[in-house]
Protein backbone atom coordinates (compact mmCIF):
# COMPACT_ATOMS: atom_id res chain seq x y z
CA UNK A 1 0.00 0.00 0.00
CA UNK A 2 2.76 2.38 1.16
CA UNK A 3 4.13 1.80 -2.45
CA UNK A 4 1.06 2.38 -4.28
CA UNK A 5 1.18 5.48 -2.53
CA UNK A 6 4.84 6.63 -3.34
CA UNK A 7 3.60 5.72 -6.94
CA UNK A 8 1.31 7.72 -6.91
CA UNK A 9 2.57 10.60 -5.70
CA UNK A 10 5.70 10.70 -8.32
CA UNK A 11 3.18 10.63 -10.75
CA UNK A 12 1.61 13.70 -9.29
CA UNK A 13 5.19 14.98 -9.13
CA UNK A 14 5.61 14.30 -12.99
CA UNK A 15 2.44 15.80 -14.01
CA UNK A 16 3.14 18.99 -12.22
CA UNK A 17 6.98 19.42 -13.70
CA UNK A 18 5.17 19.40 -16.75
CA UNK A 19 2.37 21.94 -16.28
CA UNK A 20 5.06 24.29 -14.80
CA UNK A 21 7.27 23.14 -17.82
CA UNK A 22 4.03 24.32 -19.96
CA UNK A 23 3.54 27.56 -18.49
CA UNK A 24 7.19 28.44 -18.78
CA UNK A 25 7.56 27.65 -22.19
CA UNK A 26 4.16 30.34 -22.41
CA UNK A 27 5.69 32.47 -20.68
CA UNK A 28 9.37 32.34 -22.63
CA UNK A 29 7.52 33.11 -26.11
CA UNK A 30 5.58 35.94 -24.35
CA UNK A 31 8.79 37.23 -23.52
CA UNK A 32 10.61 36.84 -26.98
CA UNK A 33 6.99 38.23 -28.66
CA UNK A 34 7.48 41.22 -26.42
CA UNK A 35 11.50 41.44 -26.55
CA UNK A 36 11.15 41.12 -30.45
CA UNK A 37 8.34 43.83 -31.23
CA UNK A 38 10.70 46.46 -28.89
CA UNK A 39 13.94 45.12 -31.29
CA UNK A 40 12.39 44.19 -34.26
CA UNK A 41 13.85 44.43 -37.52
CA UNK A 42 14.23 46.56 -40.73
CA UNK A 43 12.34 45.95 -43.95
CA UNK A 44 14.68 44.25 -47.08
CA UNK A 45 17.06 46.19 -48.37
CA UNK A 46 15.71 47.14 -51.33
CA UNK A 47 12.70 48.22 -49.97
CA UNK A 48 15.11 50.55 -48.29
CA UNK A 49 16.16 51.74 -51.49
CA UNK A 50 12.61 51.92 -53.09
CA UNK A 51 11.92 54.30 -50.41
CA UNK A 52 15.39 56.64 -50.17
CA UNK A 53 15.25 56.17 -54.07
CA UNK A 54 11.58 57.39 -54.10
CA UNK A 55 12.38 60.69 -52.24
CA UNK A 56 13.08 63.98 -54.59
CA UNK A 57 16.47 65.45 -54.57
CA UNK A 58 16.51 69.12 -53.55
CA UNK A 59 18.42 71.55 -56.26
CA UNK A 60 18.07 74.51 -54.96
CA UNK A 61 17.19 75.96 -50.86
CA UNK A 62 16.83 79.35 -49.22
CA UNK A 63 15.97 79.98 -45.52
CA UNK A 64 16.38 81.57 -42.38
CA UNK A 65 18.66 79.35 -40.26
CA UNK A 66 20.05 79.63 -37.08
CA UNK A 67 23.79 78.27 -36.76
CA UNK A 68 27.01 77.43 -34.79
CA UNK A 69 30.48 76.27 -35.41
CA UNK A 70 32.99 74.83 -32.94
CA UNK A 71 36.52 74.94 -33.80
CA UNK A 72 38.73 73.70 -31.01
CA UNK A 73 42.00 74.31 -32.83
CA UNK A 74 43.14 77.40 -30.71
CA UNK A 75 46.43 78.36 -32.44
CA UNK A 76 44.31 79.46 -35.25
CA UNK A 77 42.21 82.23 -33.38
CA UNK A 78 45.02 84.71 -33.48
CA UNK A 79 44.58 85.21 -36.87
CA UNK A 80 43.39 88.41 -38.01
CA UNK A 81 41.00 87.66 -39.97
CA UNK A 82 38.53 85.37 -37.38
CA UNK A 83 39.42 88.84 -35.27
CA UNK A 84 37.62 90.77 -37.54
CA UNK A 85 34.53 88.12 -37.94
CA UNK A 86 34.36 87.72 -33.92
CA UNK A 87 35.45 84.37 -34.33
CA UNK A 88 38.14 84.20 -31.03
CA UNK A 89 36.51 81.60 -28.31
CA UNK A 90 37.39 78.51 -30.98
CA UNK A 91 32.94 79.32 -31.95
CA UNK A 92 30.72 81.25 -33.72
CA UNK A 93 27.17 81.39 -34.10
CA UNK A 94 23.82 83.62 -34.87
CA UNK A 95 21.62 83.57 -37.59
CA UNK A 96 21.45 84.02 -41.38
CA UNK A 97 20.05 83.61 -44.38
CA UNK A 98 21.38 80.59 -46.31
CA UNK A 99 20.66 80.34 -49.71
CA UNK A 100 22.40 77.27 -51.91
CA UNK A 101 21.99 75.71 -55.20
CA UNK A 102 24.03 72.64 -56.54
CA UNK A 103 26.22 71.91 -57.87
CA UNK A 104 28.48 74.12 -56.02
CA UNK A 105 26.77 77.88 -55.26
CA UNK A 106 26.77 79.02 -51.70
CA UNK A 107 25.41 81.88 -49.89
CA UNK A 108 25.25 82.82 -46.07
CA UNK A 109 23.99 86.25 -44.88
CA UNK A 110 24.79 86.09 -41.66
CA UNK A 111 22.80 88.56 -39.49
CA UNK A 112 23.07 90.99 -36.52
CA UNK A 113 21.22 90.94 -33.03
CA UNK A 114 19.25 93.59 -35.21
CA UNK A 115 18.75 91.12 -38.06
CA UNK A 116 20.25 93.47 -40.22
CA UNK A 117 23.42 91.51 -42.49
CA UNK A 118 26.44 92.34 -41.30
CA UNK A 119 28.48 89.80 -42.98
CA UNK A 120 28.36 88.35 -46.95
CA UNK A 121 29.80 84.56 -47.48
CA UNK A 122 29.69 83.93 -50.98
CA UNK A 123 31.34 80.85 -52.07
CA UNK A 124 30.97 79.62 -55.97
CA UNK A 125 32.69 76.97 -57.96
CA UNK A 126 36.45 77.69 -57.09
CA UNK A 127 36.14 81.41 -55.88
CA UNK A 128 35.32 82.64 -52.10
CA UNK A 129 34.11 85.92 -50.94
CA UNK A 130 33.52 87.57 -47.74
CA UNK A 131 32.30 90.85 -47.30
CA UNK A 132 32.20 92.52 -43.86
CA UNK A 133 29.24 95.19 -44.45
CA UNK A 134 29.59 97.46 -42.09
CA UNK A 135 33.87 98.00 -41.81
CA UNK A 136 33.46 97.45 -46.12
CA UNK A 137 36.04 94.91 -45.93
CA UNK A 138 36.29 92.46 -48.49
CA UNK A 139 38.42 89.18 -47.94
CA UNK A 140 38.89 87.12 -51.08
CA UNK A 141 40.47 83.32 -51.78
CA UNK A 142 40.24 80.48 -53.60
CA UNK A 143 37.46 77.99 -52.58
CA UNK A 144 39.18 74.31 -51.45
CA UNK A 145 39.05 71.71 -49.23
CA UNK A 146 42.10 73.20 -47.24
CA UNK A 147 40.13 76.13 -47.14
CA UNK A 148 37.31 75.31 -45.77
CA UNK A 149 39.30 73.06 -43.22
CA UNK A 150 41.49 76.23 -41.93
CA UNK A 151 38.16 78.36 -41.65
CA UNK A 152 35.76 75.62 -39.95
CA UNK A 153 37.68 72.74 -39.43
CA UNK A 154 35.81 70.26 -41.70
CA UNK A 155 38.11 68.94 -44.41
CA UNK A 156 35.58 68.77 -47.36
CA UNK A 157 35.01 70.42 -50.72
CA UNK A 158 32.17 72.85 -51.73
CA UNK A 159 30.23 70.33 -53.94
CA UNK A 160 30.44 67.78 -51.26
CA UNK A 161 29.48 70.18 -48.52
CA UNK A 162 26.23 71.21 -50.69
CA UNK A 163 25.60 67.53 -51.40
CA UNK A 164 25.04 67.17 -47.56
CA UNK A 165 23.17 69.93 -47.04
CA UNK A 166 20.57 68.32 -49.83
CA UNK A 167 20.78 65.14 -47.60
CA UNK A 168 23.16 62.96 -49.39
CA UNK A 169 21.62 59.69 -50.38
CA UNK A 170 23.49 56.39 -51.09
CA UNK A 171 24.23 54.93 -54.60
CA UNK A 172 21.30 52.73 -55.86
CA UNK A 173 22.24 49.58 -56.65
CA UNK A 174 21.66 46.13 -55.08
CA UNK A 175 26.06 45.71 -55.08
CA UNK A 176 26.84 48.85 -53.61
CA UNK A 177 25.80 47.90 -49.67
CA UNK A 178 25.30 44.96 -47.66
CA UNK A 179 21.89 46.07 -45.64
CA UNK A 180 21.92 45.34 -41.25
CA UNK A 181 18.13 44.59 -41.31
CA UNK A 182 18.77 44.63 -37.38
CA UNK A 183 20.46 47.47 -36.98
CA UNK A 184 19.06 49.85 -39.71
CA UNK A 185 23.00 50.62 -41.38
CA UNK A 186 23.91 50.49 -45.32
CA UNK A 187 27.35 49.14 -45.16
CA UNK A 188 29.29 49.41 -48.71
CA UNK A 189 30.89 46.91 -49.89
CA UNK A 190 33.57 48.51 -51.52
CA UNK A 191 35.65 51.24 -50.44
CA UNK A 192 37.47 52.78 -53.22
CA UNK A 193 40.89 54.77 -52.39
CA UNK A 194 39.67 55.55 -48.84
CA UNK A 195 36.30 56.69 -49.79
CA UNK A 196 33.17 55.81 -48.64
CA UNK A 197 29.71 56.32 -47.08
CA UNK A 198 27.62 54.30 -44.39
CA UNK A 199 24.08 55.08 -43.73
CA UNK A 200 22.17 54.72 -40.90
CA UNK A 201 18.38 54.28 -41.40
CA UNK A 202 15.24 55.49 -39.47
CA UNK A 203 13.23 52.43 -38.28
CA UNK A 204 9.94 54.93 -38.50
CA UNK A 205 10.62 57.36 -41.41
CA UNK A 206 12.89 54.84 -43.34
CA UNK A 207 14.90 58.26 -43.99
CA UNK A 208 18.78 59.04 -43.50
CA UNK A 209 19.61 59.52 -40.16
CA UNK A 210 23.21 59.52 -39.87
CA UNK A 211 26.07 59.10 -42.18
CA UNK A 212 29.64 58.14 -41.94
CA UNK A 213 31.96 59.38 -44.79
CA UNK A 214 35.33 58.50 -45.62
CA UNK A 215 37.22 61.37 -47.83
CA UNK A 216 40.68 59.99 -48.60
CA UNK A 217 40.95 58.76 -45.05
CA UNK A 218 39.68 61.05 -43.56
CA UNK A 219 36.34 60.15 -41.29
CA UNK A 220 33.35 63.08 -41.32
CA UNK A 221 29.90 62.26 -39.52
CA UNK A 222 26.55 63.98 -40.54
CA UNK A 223 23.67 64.05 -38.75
CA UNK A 224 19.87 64.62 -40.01
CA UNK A 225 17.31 65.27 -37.19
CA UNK A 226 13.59 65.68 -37.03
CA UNK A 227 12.41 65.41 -40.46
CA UNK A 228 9.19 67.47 -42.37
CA UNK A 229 7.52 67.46 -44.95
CA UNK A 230 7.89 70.50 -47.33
CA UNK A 231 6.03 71.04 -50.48
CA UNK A 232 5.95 67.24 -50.87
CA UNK A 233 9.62 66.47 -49.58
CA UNK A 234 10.60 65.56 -46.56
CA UNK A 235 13.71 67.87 -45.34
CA UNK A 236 15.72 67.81 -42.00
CA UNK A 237 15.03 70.57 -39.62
CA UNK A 238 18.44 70.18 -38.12
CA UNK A 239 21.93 69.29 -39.88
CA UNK A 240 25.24 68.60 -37.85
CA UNK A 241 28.93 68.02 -39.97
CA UNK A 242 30.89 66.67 -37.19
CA UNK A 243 34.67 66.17 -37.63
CA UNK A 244 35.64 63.65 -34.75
CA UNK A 245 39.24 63.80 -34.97
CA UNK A 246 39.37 67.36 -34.02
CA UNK A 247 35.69 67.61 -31.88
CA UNK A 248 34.89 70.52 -34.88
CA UNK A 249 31.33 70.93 -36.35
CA UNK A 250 28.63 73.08 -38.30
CA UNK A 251 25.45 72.96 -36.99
CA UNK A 252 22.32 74.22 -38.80
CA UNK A 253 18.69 74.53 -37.36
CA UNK A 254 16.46 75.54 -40.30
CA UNK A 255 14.01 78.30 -38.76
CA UNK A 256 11.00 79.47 -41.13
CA UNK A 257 9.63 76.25 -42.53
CA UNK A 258 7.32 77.47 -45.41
CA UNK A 259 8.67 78.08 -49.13
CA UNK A 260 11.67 76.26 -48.35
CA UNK A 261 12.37 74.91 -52.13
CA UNK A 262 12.31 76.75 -55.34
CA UNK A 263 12.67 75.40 -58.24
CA UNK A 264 14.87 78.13 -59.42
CA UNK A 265 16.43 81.45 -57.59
CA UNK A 266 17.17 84.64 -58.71
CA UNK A 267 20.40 85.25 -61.10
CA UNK A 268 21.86 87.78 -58.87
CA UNK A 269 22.11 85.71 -55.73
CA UNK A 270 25.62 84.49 -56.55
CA UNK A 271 27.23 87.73 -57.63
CA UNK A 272 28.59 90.00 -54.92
CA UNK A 273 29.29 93.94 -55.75
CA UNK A 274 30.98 95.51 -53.47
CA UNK A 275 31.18 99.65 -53.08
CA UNK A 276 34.09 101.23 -54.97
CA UNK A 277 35.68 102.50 -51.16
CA UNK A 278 35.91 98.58 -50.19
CA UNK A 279 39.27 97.57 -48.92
CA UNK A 280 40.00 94.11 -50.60
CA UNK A 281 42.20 91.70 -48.84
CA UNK A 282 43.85 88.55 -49.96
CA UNK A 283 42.57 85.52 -47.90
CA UNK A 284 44.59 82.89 -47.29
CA UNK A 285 46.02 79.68 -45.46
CA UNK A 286 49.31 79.04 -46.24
């Protein structure tokens, strides 16, 4: 009897290891279910494309943008002319009016507390202007990657700098990049001569979020934040150029959102006149 007991009794053992075995295995796919809808993953990588692919390229842009630059590089600040431009604690920043058109035609009138200009940058093709209004100083140079490097600390060229600012997209091809479904990034798969891009991918917008560029060995990193939705294109509200071997950056917040993108701007926009009593100096980085 005692044994028909004991019998018993493992069997009542047995069946309860497996309910709780049951209810654990319940609760483990609850758990993965939950763990995978917070992870999830990307769609394929061509429907990646489809949809970067499917987005219009901006040509042309003019608004009123608020801006800073960092430039840690202190034994530059001595130099006369970031003296002249205010430019001595290593930043800068204010507002202006940024007008560019690609492939390589830059404007920046940058503004005073008043929000009258007080200072013309004018940068087209190979030539660079800068006109201080009020002291009718004119500083002129040739437009180049060491150029812009010296004056901002971002080692790029002017067609590449606009080609950010129009949210640079990634070659479209199913060879060009190996796709991280898991972790949103367009690796390339070749990377000619030290040159190269990586993308990072919204999981909600399926839009550029970050990219990594490689200019000749040298590493940039841009950053597009809070995207909208402008006469049918969706445009960052916020652009960062960071250069992370020197901690140096260019920051723009666009401010008025409406009548961002025209198809075309006006002729004069790239031509700079300055009064005949102008003082023109040579600008350069030697």
């Amino acid at each position: 009897m005692i044994e028909n007991y004991l019998n018993i009794e493992k069997k009542c053992f047995q069946f309860f290891l497996l309910i709780l075995f049951f209810l654990m295995s319940l609760v483990s796919c609850s758990m993965d279910n939950l763990f995978e809808d917070k992870v999830g993953f990307f769609p394929k990588k061509k429907v990646i494309l489809k949809k970067i692919k499917s987005e219009k390229t901006i040509r042309s842009f003019r608004s009123l943008v608020s801006f800073e630059i960092f430039f840690p590089e202190t034994n530059k600040r001595e130099n006369f002319f970031y003296k002249e431009i205010g430019f001595e604690e290593n930043s800068f920043s204010g507002n202006a009016f940024l007008v560019w058109q690609k492939p390589s035609s830059f404007r920046m009138e940058i503004l005073s507390p008043f929000g009258n200009p007080y200072l013309s940058v004018l940068a087209k093709d190979k030539s660079l202007k800068i006109f201080h209004i009020s002291k009718l100083k004119l500083y002129v140079g040739s437009l180049n990657r060491k150029t812009i490097e010296n004056l901002f600390g971002i080692p790029i060229e002017l067609d590449i700098l606009i080609e950010i600012l129009s949210v640079i997209k990634p070659k479209f091809g199913s060879g060009f990049y190996r796709f991280d479904k898991k972790k949103g990034i367009l690796f390339p798969l070749k990377k000619a001569l030290g040159n190269s891009k990586t993308f990072w991918i919204s999981k909600t917008s399926l839009l550029t979020k970050k990219v990594e560029i490689l200019l000749s060995g040298q590493k940039l990193y841009v950053r597009y934040n809070s995207y909208e939705k402008i006469n049918g294109i969706y445009f960052p509200k916020s652009i960062s150029i960071i250069n992370p071997s020197t901690k140096a950056y260019i920051k723009i917040e666009i401010g008025e959102s409406e009548n961002l993108i025209f198809n075309s701007i006006q002729k004069n926009t790239f031509l700079m006149n300055a009064p005949s009593n102008t003082s023109i100096y040579h600008l350069s980085f030697d």
